[in-house]
C-alpha atoms as a PDB file:
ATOM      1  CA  UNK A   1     -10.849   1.218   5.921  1.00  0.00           C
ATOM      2  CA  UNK A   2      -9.212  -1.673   4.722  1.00  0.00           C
ATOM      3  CA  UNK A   3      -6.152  -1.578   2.466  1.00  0.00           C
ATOM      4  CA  UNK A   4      -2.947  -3.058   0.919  1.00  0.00           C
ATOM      5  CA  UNK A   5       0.309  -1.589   1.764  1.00  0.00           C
ATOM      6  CA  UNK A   6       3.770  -2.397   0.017  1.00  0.00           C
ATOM      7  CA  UNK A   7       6.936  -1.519   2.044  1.00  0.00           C
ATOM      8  CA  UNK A   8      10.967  -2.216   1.360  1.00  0.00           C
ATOM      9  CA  UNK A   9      12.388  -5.510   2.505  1.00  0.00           C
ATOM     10  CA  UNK A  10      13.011  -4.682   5.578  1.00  0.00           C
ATOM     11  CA  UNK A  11       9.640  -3.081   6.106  1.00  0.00           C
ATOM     12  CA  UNK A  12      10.777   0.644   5.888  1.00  0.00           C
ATOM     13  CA  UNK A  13       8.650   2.762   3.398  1.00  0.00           C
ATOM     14  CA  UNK A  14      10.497   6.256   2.840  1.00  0.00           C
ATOM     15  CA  UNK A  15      12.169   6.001   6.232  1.00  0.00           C
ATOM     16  CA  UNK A  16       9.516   4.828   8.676  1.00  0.00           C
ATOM     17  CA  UNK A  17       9.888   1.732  10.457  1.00  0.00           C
ATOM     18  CA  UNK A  18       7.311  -0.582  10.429  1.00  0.00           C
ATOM     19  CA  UNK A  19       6.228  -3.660  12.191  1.00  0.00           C
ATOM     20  CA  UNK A  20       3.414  -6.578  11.351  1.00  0.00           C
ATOM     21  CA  UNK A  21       0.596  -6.213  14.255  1.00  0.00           C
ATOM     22  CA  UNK A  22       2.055  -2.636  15.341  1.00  0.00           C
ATOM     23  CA  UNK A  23      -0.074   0.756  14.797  1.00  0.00           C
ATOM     24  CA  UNK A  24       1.031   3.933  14.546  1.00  0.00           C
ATOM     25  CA  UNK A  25      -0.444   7.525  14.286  1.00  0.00           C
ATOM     26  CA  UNK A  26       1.106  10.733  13.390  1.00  0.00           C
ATOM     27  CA  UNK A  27      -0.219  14.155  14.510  1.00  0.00           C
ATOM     28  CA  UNK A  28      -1.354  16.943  11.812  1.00  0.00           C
ATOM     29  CA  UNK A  29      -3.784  16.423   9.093  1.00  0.00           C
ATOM     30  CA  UNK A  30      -2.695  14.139   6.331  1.00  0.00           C
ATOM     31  CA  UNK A  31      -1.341  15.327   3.126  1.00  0.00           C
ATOM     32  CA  UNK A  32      -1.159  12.796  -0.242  1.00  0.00           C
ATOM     33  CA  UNK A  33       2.233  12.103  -0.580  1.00  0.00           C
ATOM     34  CA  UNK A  34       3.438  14.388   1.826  1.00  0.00           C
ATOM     35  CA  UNK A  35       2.587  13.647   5.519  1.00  0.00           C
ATOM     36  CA  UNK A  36       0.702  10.756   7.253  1.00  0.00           C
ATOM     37  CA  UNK A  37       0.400   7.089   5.922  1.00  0.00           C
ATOM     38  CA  UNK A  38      -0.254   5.693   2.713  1.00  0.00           C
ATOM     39  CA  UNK A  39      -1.666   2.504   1.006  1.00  0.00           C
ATOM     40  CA  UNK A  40      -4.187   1.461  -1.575  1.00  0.00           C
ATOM     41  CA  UNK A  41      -7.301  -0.081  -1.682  1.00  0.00           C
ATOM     42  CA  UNK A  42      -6.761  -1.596  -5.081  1.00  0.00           C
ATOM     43  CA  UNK A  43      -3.737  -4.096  -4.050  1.00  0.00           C
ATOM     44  CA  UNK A  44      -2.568  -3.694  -7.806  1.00  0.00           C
ATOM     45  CA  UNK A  45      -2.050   0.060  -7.408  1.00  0.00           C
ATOM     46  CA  UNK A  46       0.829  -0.858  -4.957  1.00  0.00           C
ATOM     47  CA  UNK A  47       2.946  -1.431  -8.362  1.00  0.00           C
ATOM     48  CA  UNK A  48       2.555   2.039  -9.265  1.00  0.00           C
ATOM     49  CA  UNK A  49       4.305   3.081  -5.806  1.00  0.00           C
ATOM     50  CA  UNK A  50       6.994  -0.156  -5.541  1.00  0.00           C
ATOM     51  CA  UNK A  51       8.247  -2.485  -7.945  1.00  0.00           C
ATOM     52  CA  UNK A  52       6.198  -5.635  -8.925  1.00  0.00           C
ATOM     53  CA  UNK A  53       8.670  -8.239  -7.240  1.00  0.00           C
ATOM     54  CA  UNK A  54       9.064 -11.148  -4.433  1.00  0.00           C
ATOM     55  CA  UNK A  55      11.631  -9.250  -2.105  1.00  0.00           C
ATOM     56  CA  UNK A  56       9.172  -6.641  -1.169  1.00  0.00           C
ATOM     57  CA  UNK A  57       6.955  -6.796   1.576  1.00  0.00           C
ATOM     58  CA  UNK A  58       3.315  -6.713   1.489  1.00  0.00           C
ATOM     59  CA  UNK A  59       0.459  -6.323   3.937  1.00  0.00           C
ATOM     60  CA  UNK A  60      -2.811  -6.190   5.019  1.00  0.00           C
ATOM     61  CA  UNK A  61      -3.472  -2.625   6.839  1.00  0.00           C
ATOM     62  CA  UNK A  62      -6.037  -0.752   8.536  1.00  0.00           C
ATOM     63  CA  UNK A  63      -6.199   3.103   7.626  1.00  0.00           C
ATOM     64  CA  UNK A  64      -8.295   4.730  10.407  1.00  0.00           C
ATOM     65  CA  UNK A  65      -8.078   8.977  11.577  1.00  0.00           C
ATOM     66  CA  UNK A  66      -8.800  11.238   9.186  1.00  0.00           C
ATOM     67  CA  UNK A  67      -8.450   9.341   5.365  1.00  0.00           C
ATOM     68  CA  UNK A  68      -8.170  11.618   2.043  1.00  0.00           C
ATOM     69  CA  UNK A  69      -8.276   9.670  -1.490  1.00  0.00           C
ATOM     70  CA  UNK A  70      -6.409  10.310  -4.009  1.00  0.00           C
ATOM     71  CA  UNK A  71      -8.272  10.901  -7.256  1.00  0.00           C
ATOM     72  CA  UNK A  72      -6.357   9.537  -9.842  1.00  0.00           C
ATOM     73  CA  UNK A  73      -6.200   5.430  -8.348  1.00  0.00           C
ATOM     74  CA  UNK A  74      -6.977   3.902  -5.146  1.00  0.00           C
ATOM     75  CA  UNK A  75      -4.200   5.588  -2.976  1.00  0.00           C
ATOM     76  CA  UNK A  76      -5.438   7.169   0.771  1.00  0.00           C
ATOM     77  CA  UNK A  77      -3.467   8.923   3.063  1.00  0.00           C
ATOM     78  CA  UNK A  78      -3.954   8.446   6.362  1.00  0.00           C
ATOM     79  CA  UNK A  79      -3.570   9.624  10.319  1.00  0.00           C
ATOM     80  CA  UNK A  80      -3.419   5.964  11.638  1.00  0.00           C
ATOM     81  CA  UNK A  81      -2.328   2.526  10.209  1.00  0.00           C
ATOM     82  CA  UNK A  82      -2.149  -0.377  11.491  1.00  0.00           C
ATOM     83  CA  UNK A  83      -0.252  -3.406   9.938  1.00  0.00           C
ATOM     84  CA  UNK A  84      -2.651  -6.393   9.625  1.00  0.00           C
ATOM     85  CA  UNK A  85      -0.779  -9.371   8.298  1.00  0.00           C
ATOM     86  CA  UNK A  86       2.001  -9.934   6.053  1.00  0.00           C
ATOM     87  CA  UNK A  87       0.911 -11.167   2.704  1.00  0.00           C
ATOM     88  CA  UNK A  88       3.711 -13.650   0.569  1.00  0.00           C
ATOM     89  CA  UNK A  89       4.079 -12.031  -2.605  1.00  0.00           C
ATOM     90  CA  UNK A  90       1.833 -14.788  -4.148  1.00  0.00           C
ATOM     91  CA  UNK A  91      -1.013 -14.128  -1.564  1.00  0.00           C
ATOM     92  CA  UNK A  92      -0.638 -10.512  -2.943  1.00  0.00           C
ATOM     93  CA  UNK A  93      -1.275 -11.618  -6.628  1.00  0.00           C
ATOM     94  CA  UNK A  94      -4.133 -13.870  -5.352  1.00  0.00           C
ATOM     95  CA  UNK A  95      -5.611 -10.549  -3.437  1.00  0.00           C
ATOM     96  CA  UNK A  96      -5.145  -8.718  -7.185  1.00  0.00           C
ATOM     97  CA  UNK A  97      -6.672 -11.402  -9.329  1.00  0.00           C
ATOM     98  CA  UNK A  98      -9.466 -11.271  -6.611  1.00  0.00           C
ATOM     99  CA  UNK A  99     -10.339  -7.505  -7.196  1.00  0.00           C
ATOM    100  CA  UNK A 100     -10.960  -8.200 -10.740  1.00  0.00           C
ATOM    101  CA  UNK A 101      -7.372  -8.148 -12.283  1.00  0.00           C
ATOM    102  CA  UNK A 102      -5.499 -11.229 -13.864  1.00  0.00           C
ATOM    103  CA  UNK A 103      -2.839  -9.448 -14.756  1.00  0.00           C
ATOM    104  CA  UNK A 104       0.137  -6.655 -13.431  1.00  0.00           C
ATOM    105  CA  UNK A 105       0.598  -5.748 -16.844  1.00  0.00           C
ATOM    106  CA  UNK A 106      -3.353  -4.017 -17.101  1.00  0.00           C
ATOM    107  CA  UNK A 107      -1.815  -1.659 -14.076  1.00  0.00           C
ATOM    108  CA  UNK A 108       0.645   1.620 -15.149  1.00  0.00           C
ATOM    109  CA  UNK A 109       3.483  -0.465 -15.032  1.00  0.00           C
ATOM    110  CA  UNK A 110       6.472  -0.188 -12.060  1.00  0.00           C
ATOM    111  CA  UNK A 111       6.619   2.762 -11.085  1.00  0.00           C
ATOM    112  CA  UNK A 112       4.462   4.511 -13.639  1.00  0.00           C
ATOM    113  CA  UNK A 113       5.610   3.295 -16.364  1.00  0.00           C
ATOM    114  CA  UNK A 114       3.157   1.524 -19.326  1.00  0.00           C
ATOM    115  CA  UNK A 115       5.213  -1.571 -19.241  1.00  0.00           C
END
């Protein structure tokens, strides 16, 4: 399943390491937001997980394994990922105008908020 996947600047996401063109796959049954590896199939969802700016990293990723969904927006959770491409932050906001969206402030804000 393709996804979008937002990570710190120096592509960790809560601790894990990641690389661009690297997979990875963790053992036991994924959990939303508690074990295996997590993205969003709506790229604008991303801003309710990390904050809408250009220091973050973005990417294009693969979710494969077992996949839940979350119910509530486009998050997955997943037993393998594998880190596509790197998208520049305007690429990103391309990718969300694309899937129907012309603007971050129609999403729940950063980090949940309705700003």
């Amino acid at each position: 399943m393709k996804a979008y996947k937002a990570f710190n600047n120096d592509w960790t996401c809560q601790g894990f390491q990641y690389e661009v063109g690297q997979s990875y796959e963790t053992e036991g049954q994924p959990k939303l937001c508690e074990r295996g590896f997590h993205a969003c199939k709506s790229a604008l969802d991303c801003f309710r997980y990390y904050d809408c700016s250009q220091w973050n990293k973005f990417a294009d990723v693969e979710m494969g394994g077992t996949i839940i969904e979350a119910k509530d927006d486009s998050k997955v959770c997943s037993s393998k990922i594998t880190i596509v491409r790197e998208l520049s932050f305007a690429e990103f906001l391309e990718v969300i105008k694309k899937q129907g969206s012309d603007s971050v402030a129609s999403s729940h804000g950063v980090n949940g908020s309705d700003g």
